[in-house]
C-alpha atoms as a PDB file:
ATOM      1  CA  UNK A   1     -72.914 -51.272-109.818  1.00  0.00           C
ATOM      2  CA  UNK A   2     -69.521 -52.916-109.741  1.00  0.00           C
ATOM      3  CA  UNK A   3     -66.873 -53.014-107.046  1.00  0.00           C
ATOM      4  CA  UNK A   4     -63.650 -53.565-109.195  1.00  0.00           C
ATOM      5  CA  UNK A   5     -61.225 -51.853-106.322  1.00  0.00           C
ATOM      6  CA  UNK A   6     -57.426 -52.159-105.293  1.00  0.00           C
ATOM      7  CA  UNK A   7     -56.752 -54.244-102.141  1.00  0.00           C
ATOM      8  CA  UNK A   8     -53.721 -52.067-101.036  1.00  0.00           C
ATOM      9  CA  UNK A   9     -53.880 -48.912 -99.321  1.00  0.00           C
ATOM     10  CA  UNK A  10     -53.257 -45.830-102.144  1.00  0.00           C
ATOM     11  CA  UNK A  11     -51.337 -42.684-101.005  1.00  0.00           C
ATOM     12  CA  UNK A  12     -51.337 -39.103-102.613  1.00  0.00           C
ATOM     13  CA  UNK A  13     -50.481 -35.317-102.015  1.00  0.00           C
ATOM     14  CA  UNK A  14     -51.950 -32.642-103.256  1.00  0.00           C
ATOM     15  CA  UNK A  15     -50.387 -28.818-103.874  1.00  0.00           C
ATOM     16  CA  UNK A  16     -51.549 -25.914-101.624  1.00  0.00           C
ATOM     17  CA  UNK A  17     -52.830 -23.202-104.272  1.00  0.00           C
ATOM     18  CA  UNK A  18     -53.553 -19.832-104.307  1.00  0.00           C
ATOM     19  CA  UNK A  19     -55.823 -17.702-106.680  1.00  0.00           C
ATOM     20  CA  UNK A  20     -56.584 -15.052-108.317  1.00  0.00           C
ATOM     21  CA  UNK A  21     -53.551 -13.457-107.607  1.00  0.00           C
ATOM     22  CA  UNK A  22     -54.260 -10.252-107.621  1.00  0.00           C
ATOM     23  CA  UNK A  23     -56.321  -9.395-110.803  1.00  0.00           C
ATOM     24  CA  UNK A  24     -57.557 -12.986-111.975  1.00  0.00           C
ATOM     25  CA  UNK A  25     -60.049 -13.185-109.847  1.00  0.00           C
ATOM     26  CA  UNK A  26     -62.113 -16.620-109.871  1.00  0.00           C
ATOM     27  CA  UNK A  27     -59.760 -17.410-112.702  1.00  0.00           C
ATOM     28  CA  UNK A  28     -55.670 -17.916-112.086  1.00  0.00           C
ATOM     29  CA  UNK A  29     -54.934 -20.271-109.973  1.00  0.00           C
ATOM     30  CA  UNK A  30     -51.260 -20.837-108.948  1.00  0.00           C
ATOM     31  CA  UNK A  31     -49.553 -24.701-107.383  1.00  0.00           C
ATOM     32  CA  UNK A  32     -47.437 -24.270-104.506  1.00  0.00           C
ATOM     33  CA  UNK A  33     -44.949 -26.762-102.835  1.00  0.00           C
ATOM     34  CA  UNK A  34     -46.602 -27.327 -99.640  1.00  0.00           C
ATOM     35  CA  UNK A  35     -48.611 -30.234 -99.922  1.00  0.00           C
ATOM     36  CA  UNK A  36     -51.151 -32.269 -97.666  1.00  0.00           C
ATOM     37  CA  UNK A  37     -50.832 -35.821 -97.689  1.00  0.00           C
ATOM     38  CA  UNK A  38     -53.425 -39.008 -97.721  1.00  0.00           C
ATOM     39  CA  UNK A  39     -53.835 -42.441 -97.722  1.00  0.00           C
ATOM     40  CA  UNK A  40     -56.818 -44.569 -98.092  1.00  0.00           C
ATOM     41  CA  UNK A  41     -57.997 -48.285 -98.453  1.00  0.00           C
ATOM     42  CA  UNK A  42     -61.150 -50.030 -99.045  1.00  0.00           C
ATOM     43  CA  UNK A  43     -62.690 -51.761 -95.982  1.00  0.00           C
ATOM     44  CA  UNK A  44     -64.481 -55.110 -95.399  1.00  0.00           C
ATOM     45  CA  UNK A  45     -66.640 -53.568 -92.906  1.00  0.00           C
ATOM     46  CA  UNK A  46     -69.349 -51.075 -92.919  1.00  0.00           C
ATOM     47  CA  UNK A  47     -67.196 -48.119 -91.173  1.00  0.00           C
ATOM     48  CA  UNK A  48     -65.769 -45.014 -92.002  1.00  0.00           C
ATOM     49  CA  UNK A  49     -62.031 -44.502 -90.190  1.00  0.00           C
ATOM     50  CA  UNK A  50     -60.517 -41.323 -90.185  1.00  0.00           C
ATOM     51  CA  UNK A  51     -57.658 -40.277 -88.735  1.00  0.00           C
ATOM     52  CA  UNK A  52     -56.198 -36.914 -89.078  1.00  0.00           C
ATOM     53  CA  UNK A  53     -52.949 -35.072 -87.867  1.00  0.00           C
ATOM     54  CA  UNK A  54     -51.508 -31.512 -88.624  1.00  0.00           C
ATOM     55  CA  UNK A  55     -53.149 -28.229 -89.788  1.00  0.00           C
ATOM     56  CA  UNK A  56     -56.667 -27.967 -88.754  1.00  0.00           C
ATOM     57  CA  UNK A  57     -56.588 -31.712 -87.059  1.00  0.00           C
ATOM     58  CA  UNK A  58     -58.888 -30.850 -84.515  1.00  0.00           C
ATOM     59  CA  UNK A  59     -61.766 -28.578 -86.639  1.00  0.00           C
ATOM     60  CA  UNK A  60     -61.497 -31.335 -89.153  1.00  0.00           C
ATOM     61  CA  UNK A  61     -64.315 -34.345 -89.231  1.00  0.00           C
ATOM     62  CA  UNK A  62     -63.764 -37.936 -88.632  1.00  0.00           C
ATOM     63  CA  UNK A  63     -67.392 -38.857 -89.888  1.00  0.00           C
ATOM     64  CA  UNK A  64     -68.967 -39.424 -93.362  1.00  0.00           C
ATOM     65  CA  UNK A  65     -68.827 -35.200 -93.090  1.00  0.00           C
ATOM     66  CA  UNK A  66     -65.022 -35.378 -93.485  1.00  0.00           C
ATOM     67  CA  UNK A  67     -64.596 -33.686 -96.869  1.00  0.00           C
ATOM     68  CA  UNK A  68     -61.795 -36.165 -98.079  1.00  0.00           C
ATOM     69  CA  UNK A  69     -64.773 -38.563 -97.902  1.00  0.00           C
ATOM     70  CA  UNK A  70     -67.376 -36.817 -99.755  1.00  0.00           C
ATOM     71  CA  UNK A  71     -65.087 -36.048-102.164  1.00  0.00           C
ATOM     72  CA  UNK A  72     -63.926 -39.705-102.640  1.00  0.00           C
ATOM     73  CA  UNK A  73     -67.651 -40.738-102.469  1.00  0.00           C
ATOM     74  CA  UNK A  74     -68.588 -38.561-105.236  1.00  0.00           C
ATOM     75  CA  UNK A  75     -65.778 -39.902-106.989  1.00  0.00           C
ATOM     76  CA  UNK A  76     -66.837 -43.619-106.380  1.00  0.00           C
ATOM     77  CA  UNK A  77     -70.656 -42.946-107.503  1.00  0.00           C
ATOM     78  CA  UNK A  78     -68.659 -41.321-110.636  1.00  0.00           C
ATOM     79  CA  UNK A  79     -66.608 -44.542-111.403  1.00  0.00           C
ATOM     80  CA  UNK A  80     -70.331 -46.854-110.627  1.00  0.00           C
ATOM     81  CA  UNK A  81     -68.203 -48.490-107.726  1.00  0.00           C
ATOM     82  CA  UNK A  82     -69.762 -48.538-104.184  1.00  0.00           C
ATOM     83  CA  UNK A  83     -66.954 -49.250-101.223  1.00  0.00           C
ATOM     84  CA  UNK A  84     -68.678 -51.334 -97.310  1.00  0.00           C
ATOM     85  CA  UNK A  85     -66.077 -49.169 -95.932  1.00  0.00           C
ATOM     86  CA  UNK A  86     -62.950 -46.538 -95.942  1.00  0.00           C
ATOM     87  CA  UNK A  87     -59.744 -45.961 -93.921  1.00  0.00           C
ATOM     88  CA  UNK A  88     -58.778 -42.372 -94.369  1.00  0.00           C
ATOM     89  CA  UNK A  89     -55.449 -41.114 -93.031  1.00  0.00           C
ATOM     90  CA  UNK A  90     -54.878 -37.016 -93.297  1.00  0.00           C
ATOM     91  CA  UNK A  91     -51.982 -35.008 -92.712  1.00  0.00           C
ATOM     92  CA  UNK A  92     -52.326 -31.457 -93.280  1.00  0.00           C
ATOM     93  CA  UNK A  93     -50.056 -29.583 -94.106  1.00  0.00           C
ATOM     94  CA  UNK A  94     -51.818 -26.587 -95.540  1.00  0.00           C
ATOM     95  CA  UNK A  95     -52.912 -23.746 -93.340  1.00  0.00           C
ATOM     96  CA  UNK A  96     -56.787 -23.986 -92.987  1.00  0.00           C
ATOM     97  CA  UNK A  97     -59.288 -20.910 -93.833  1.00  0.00           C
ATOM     98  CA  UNK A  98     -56.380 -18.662 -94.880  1.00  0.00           C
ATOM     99  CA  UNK A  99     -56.777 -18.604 -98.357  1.00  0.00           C
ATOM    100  CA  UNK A 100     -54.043 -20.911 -99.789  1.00  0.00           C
ATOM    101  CA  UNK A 101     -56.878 -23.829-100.940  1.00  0.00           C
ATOM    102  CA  UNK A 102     -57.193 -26.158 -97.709  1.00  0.00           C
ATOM    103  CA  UNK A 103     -60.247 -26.829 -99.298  1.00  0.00           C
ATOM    104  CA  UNK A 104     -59.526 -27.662-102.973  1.00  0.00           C
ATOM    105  CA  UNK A 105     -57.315 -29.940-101.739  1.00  0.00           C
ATOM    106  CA  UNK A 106     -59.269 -31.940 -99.786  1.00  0.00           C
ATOM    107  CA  UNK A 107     -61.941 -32.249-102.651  1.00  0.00           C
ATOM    108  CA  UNK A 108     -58.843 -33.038-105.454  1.00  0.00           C
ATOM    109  CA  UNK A 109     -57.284 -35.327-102.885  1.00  0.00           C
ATOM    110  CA  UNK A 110     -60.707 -37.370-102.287  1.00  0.00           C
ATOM    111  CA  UNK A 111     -61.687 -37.275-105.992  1.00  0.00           C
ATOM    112  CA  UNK A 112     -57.693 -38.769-106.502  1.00  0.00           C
ATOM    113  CA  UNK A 113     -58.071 -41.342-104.040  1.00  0.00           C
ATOM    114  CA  UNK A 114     -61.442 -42.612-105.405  1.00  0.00           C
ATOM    115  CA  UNK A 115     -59.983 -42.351-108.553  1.00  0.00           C
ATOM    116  CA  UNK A 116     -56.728 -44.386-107.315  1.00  0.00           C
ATOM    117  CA  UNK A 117     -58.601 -47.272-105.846  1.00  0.00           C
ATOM    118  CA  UNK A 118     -60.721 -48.369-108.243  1.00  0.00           C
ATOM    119  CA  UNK A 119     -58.830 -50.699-110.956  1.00  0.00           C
ATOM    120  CA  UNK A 120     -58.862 -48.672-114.178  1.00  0.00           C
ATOM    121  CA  UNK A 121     -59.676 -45.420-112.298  1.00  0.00           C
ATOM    122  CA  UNK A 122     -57.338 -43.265-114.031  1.00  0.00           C
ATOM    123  CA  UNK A 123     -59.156 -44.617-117.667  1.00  0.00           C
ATOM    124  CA  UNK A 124     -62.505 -44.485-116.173  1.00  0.00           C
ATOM    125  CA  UNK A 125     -61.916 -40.489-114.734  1.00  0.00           C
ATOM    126  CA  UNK A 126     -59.720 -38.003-117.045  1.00  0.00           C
ATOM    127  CA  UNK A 127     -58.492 -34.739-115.717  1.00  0.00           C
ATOM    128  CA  UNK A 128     -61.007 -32.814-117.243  1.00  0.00           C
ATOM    129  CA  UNK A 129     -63.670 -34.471-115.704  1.00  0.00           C
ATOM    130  CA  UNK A 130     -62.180 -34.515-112.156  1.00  0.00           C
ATOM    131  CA  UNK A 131     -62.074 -31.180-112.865  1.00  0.00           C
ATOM    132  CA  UNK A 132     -65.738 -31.101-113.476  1.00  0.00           C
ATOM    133  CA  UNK A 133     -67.040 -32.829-110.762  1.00  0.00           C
ATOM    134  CA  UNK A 134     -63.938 -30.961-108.459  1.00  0.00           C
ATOM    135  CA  UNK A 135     -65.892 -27.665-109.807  1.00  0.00           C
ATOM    136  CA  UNK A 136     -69.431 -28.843-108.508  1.00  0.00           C
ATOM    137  CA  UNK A 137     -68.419 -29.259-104.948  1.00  0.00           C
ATOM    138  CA  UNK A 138     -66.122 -26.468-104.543  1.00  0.00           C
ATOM    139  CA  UNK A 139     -68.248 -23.600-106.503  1.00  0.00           C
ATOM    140  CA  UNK A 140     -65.437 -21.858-108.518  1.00  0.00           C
ATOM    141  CA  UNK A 141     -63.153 -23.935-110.799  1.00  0.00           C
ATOM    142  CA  UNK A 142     -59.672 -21.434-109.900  1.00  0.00           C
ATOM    143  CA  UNK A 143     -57.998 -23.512-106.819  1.00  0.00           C
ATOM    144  CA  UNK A 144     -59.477 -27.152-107.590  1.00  0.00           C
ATOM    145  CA  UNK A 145     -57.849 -26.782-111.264  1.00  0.00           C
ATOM    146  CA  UNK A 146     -54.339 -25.528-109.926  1.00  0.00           C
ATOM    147  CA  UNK A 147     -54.450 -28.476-107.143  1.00  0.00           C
ATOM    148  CA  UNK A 148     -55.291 -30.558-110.243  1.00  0.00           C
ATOM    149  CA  UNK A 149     -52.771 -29.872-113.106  1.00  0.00           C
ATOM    150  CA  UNK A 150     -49.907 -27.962-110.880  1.00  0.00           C
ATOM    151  CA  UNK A 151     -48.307 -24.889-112.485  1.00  0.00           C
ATOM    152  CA  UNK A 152     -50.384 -22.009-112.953  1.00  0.00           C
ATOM    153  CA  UNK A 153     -53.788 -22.543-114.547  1.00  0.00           C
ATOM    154  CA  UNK A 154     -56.195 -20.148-116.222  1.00  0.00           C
ATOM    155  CA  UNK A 155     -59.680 -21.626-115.207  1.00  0.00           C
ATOM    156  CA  UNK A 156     -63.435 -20.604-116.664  1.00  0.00           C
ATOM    157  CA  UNK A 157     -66.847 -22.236-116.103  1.00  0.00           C
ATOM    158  CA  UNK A 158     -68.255 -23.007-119.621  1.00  0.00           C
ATOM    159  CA  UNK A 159     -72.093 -24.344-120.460  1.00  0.00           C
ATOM    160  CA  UNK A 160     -71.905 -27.688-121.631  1.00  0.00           C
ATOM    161  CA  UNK A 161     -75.040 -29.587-122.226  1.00  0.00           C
ATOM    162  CA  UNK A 162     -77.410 -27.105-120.034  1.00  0.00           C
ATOM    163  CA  UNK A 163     -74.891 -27.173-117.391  1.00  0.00           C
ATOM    164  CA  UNK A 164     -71.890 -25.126-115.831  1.00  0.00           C
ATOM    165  CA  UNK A 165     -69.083 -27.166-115.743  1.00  0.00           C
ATOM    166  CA  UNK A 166     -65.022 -26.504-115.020  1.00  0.00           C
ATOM    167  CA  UNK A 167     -62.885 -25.967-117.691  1.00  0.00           C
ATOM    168  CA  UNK A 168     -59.079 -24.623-117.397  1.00  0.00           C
ATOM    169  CA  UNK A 169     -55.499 -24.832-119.466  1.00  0.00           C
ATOM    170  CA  UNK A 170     -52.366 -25.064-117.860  1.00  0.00           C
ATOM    171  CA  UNK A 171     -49.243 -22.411-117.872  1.00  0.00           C
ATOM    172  CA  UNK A 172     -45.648 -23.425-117.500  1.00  0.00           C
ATOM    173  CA  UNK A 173     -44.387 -21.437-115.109  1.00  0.00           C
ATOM    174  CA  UNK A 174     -41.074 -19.565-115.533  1.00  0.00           C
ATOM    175  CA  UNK A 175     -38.280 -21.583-113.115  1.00  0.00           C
ATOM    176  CA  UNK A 176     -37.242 -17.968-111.570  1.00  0.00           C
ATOM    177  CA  UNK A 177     -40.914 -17.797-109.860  1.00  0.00           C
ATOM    178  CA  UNK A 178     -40.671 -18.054-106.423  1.00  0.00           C
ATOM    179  CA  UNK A 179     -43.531 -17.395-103.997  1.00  0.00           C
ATOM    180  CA  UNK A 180     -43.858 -16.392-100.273  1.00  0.00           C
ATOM    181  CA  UNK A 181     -46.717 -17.545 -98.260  1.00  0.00           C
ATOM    182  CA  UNK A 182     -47.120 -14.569 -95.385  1.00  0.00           C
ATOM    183  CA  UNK A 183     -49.880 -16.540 -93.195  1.00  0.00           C
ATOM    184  CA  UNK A 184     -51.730 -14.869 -89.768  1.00  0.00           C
ATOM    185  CA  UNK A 185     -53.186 -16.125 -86.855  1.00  0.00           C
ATOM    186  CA  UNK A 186     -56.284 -15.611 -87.956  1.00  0.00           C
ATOM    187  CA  UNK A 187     -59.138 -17.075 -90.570  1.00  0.00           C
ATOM    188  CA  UNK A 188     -61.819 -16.172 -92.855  1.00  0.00           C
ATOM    189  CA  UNK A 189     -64.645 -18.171 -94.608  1.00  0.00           C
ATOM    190  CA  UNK A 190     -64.422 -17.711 -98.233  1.00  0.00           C
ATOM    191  CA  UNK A 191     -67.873 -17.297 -98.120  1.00  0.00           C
ATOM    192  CA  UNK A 192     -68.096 -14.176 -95.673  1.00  0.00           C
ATOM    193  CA  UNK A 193     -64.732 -12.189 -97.858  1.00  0.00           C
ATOM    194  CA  UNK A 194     -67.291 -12.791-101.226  1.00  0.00           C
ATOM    195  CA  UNK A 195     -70.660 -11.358 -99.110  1.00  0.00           C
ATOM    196  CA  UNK A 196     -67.937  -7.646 -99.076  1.00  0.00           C
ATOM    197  CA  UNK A 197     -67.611  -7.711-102.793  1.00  0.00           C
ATOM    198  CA  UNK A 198     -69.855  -5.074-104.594  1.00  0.00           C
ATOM    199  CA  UNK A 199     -72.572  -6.168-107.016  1.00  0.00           C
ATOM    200  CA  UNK A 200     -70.955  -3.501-109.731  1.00  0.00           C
ATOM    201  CA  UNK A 201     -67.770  -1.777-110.133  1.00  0.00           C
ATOM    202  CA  UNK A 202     -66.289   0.878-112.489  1.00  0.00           C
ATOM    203  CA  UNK A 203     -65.855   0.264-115.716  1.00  0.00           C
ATOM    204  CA  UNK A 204     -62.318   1.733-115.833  1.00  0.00           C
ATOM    205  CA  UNK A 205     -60.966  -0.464-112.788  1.00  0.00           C
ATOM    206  CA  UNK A 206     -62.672  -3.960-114.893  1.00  0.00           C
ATOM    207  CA  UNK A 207     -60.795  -2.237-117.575  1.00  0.00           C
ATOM    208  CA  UNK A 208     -57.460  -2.063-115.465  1.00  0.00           C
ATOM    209  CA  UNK A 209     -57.998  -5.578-114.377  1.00  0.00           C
ATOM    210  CA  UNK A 210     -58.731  -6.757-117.228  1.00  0.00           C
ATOM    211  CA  UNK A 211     -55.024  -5.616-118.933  1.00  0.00           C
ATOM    212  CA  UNK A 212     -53.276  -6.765-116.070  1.00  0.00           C
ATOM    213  CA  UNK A 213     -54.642 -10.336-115.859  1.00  0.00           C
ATOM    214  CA  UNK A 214     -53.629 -10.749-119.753  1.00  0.00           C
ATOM    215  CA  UNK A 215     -50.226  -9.445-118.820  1.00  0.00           C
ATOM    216  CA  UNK A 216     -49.918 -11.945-115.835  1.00  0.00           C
ATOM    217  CA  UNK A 217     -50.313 -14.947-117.758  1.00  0.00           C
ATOM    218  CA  UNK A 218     -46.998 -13.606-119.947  1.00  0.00           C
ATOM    219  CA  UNK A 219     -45.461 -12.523-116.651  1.00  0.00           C
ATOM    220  CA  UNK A 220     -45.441 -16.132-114.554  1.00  0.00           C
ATOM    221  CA  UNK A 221     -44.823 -17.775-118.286  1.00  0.00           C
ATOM    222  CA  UNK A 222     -41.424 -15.788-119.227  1.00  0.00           C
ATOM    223  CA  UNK A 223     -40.726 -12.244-117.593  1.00  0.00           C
ATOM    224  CA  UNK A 224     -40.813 -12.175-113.835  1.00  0.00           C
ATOM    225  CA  UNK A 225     -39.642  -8.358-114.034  1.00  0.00           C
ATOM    226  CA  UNK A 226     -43.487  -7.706-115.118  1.00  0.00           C
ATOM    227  CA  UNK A 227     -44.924  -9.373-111.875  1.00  0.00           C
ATOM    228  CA  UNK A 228     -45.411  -5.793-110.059  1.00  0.00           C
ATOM    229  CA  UNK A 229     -47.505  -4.442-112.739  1.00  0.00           C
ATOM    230  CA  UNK A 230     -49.360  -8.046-113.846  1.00  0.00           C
ATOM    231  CA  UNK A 231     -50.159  -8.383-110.286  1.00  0.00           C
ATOM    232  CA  UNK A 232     -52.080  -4.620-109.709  1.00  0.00           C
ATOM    233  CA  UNK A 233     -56.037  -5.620-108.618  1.00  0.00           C
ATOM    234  CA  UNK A 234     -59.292  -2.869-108.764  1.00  0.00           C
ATOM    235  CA  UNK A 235     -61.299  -5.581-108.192  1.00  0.00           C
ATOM    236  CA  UNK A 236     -61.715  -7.151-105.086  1.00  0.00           C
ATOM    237  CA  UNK A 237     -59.006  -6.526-102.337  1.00  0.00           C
ATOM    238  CA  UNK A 238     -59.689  -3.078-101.180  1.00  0.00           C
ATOM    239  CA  UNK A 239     -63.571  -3.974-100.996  1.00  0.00           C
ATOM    240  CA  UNK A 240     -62.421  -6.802 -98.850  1.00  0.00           C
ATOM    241  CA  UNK A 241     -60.015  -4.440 -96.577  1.00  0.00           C
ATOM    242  CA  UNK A 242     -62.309  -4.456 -93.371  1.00  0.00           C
ATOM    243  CA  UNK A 243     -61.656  -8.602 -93.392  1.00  0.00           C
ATOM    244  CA  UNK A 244     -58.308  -8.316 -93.120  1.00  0.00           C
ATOM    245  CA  UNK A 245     -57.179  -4.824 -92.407  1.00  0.00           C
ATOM    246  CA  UNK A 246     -53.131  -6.262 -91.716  1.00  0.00           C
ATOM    247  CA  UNK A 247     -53.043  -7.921 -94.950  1.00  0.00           C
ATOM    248  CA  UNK A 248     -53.609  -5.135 -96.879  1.00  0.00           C
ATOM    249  CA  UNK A 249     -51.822  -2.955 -94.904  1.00  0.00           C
ATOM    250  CA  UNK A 250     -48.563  -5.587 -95.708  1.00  0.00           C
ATOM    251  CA  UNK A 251     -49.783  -5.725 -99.157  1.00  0.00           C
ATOM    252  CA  UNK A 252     -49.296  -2.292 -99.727  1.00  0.00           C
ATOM    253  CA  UNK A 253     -46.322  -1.664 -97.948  1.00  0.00           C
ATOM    254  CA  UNK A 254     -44.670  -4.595-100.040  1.00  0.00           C
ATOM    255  CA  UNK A 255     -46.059  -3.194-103.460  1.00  0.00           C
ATOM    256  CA  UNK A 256     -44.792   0.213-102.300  1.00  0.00           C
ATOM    257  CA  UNK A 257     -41.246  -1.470-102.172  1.00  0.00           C
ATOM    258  CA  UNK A 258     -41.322  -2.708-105.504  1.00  0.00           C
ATOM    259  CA  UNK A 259     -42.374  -6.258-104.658  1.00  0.00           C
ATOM    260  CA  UNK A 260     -45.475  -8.007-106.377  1.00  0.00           C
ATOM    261  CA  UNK A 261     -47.741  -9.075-103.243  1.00  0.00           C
ATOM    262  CA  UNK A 262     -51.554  -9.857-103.351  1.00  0.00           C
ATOM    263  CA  UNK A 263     -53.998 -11.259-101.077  1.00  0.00           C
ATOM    264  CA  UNK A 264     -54.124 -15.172-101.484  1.00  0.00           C
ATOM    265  CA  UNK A 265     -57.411 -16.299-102.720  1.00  0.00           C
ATOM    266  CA  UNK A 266     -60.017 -14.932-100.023  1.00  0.00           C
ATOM    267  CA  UNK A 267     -57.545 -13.873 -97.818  1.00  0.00           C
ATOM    268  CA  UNK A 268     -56.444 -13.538 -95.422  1.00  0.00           C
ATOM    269  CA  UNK A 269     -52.722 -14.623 -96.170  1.00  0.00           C
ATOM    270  CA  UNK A 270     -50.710 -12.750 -98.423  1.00  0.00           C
ATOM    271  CA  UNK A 271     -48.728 -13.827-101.583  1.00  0.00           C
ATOM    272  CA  UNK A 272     -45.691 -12.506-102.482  1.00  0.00           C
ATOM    273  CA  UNK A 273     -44.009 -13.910-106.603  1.00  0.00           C
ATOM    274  CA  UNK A 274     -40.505 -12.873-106.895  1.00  0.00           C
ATOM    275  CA  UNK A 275     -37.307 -14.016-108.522  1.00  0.00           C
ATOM    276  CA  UNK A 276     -35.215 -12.690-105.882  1.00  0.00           C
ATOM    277  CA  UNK A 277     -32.027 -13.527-104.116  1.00  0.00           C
ATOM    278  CA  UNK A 278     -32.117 -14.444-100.530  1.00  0.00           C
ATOM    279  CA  UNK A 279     -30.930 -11.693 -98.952  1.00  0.00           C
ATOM    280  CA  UNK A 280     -33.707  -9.991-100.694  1.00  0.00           C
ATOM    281  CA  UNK A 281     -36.331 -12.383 -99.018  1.00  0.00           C
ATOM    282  CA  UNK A 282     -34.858 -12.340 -95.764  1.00  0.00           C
ATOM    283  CA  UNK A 283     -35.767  -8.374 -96.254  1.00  0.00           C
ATOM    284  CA  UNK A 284     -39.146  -8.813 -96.987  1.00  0.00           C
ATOM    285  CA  UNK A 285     -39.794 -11.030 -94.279  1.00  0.00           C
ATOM    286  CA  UNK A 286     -38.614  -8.580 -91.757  1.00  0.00           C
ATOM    287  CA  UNK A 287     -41.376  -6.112 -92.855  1.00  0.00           C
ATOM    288  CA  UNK A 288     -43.799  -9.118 -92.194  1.00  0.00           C
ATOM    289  CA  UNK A 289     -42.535 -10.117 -88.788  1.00  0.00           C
ATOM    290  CA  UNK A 290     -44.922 -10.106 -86.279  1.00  0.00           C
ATOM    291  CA  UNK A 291     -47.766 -10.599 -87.213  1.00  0.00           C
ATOM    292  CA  UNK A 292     -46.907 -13.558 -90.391  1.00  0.00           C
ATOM    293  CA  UNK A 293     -45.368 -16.642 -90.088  1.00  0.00           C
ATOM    294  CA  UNK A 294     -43.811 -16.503 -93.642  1.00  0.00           C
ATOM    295  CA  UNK A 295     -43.043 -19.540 -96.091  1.00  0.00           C
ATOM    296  CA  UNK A 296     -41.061 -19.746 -98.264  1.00  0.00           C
ATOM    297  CA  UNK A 297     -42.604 -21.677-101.052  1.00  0.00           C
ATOM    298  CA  UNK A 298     -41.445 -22.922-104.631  1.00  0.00           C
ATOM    299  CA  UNK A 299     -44.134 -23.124-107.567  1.00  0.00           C
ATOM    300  CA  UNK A 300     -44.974 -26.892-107.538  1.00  0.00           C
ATOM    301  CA  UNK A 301     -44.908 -27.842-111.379  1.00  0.00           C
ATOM    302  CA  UNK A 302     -47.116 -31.128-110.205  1.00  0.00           C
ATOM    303  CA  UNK A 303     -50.598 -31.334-109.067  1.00  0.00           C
ATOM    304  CA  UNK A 304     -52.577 -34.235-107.462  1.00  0.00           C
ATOM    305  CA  UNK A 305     -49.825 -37.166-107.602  1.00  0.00           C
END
């Protein structure tokens, strides 16, 4: 096992994402400009160090549990490199458990660092197979491949040698895409929002999704003027309605306005993509006020940098 690492301390960000938006579910992921921020170095000692500050600080581990850490450990055993010790500093920017990817980042961001430590990582590690391993850990490919590539990505899990690994392909998104982040008080594990969905659902709303998820990838590429209809979901929202009853309720109320809004990822923050003016913002965010503290977000063409 060698130990070929930089001596420096490495910094990165990584995007805030949001998927499925609306009917890509498990599949569209989309970059936003809100990033979290870390820096890491190899230690001489035995010891993990972790500091963190912002979003989450205090819910967030300072032990080998940190998830920065497992991340960059995976990515070390990856790369055949084996650090004594790490310093890991965190600042968070992204909200945590609301659906906008606190946790792809964290894995992209460790898998990054590991990568941007050891000498030749970026050789040793391609995109693709961060993605992989970024897959493994997280369980769906749709965030962790938006965090990685920026943009808007269009992710799958394919069977490669007996095995399910990550795959995606990356969308330019059109310049006039703007999103709003409309983020509560409250949280919710992505794991208790998938325990609502149904095991089966009509065949005419998988039908409806279906047609609207193949229209969304031409609506964030080139016409924002088909977001409303690209953005319609049968799928999994409504059967997720008792998690987050004020989402939906904004969700609707925005969509009956003419504006394309979705619950981002798991909820329970909503997403708004326009290619409005401000004034027109400012007027959706007074039917949010209350109970959102909005954002106003652009689409971050970059991922992990």
């Amino acid at each position: 096992m060698a130990n070929h690492f930089k001596a420096a301390m490495v910094q990165i960000s990584v995007p805030a994402t949001s998927a499925n938006l609306g009917p890509g579910f498990d599949s569209l992921g989309l970059a936003l400009d809100l990033r979290d921020r870390y820096a890491a170095q190899i230690l001489d000692e035995a010891i993990i160090d972790v500091d963190v500050t912002g979003e989450g600080a205090e819910d967030v581990k300072r032990d080998k549990n940190n998830l920065v850490i497992k991340a960059m450990m995976r990515g070390f055993e990856f790369l055949d490199c084996k650090p004594k010790g790490i310093a890991l500093r965190q600042l968070n920017l992204i909200p945590h458990g609301r659906g906008l990817g606190s946790s792809a980042a964290a894995i992209v961001g460790g898998l990054g660092l590991a990568r941007a430590l050891v000498l030749g990582g970026e050789q040793l590690m391609s995109d693709e197979e961060m993605l992989a391993i970024a897959t493994e850990m997280e369980g769906h490919p749709d965030n962790v491949a938006a965090a990685i590539y920026g943009g808007a990505t269009v992710a799958w899990a394919e069977d490669i040698h007996g095995k399910s690994t990550g795959r995606a392909v990356s969308i330019v998104v059109d310049p006039r895409i703007k999103a709003i982040a409309f983020v509560p008080e409250s949280h919710l594990a992505t794991t208790k929002a998938r325990k609502l969905l149904p095991e089966t659902v009509p065949h005419r709303d998988a039908a409806i999704n279906a047609s609207r998820a193949a229209l969304l990838v031409h609506a964030l590429a080139t016409r924002p003027d088909l977001l409303l209809a690209s953005t319609e979901d049968h799928l999994h929202q409504e059967y997720r309605e008792e998690a987050f009853p004020k989402s939906m309720a904004l969700v609707k109320k925005l969509r009956a306005a003419g504006v394309a809004a979705m619950i981002s990822g798991a909820g329970p923050s909503v997403l708004v993509l326009h290619s409005s003016d401000e004034g027109e913002v400012e007027e959706m965010i007074k039917v949010a006020s209350g109970s959102f503290v909005a954002h106003k977000l652009g689409i971050s063409p970059a991922g992990v940098a």
